[in-house]
N, C-alpha and C. Protein backbone atom coordinates (compact mmCIF):
# COMPACT_ATOMS: atom_id res chain seq x y z
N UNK A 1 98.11 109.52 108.97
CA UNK A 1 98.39 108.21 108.42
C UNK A 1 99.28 108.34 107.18
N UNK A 2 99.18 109.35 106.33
CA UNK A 2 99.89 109.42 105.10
C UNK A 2 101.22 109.67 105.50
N UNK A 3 101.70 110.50 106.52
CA UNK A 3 102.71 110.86 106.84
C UNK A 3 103.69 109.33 107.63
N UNK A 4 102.78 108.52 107.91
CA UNK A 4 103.09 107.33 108.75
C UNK A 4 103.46 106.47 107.53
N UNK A 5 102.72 106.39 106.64
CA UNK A 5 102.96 105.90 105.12
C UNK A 5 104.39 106.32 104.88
N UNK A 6 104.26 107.65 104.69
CA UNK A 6 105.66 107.97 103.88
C UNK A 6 107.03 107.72 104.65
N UNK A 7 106.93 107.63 105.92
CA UNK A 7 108.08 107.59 106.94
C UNK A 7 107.86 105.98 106.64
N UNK A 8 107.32 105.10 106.98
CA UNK A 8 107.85 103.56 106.19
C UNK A 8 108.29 103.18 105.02
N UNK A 9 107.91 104.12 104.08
CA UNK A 9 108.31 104.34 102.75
C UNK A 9 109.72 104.11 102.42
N UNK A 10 110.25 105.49 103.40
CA UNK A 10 111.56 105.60 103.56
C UNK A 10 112.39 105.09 104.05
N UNK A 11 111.95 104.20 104.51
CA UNK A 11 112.99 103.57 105.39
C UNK A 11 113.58 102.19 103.97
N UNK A 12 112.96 102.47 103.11
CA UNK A 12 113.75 101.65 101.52
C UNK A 12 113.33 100.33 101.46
N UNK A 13 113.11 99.83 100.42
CA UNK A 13 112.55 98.81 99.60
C UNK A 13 113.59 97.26 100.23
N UNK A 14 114.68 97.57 101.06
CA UNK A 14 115.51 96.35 100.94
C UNK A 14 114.36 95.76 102.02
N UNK A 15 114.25 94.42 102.54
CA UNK A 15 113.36 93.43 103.76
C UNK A 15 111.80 94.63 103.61
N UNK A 16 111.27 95.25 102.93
CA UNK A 16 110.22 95.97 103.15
C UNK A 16 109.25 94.74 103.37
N UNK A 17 109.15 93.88 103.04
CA UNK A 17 108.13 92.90 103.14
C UNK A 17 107.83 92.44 104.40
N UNK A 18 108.99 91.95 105.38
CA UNK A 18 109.49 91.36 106.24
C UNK A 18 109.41 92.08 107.45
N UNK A 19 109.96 93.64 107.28
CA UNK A 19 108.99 95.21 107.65
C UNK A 19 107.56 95.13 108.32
N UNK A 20 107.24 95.55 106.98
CA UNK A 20 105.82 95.41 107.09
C UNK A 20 104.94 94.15 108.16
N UNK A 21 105.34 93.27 107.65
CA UNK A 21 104.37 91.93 108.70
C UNK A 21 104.80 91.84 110.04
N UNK A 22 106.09 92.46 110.33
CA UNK A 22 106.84 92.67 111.75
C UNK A 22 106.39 93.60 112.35
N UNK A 23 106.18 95.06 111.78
CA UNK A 23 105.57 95.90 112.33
C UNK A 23 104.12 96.04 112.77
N UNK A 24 103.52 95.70 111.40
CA UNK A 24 102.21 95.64 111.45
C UNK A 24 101.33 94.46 111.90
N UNK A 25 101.93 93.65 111.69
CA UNK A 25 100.89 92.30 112.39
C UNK A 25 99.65 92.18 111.62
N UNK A 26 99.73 92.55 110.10
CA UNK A 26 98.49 92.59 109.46
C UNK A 26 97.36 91.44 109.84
N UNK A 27 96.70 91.36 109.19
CA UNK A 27 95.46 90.43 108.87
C UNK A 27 95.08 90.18 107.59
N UNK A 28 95.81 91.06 106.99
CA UNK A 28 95.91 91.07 105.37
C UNK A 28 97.15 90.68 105.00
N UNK A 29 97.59 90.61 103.71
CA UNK A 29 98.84 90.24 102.99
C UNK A 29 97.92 91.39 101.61
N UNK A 30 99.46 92.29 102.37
CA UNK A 30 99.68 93.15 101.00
C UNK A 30 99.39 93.26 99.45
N UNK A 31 100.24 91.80 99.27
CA UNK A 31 100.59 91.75 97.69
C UNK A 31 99.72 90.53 97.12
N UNK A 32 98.13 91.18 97.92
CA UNK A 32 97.08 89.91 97.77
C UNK A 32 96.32 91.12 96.91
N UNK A 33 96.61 92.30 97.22
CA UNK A 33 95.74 93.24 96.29
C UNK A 33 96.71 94.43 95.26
N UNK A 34 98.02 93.81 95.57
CA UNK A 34 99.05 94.85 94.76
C UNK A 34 100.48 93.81 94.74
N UNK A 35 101.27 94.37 93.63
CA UNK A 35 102.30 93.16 93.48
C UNK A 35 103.86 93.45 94.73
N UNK A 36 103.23 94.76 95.29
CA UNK A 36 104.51 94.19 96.53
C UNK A 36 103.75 95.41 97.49
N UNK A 37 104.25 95.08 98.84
CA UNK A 37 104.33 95.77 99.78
C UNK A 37 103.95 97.36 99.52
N UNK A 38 105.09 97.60 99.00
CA UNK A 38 105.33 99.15 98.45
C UNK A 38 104.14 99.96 97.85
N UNK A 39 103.97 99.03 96.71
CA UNK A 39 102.61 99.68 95.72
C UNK A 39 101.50 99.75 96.81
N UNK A 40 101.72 98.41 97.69
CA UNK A 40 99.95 98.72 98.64
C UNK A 40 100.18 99.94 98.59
N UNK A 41 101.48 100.41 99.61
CA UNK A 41 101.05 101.26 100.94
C UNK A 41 101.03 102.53 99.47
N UNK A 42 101.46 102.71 98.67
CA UNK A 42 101.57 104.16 97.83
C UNK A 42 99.86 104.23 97.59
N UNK A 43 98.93 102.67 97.04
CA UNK A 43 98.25 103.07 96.37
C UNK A 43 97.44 103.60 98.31
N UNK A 44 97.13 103.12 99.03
CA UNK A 44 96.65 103.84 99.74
C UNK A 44 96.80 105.30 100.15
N UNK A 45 98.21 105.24 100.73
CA UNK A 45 98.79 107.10 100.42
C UNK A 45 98.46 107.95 99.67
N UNK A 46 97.87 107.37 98.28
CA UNK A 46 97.55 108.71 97.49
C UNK A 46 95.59 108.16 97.61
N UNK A 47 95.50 107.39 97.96
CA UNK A 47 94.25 107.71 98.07
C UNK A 47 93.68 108.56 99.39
N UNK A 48 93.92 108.01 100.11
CA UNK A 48 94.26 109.43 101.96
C UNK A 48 93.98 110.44 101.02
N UNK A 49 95.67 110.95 100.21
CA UNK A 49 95.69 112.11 100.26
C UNK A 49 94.68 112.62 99.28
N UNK A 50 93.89 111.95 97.72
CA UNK A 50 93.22 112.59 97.37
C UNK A 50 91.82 112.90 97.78
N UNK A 51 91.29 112.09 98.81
CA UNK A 51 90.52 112.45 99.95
C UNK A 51 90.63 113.59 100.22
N UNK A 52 92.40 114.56 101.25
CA UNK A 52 92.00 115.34 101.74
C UNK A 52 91.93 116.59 100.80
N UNK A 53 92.34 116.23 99.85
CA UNK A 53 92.32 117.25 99.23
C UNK A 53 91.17 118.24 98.69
């Protein structure tokens, strides 16, 4: 999943919003618990990863 994180990551901040709800089909809205898209998915990514660590 982190790696799935970071490969959306990359694909850059321009429509990331627009991204996201296209791809994912959430049930959530992102920037209901963080102020954009981006920060969600990082703050989850580093939480994954300090899990596996």
């Amino acid at each position: 999943m982190v790696a799935d994180i970071e490969a959306f990551l990359d694909t850059g901040a321009s429509g990331m919003e627009e991204r996201f709800q296209e791809y994912f089909e959430p049930c959530i809205i992102p920037t209901g618990f963080r102020l954009s898209t981006r920060e969600f998915l990082i703050a989850i990514r580093d939480e994954l990863s300090s899990k596996a660590a």
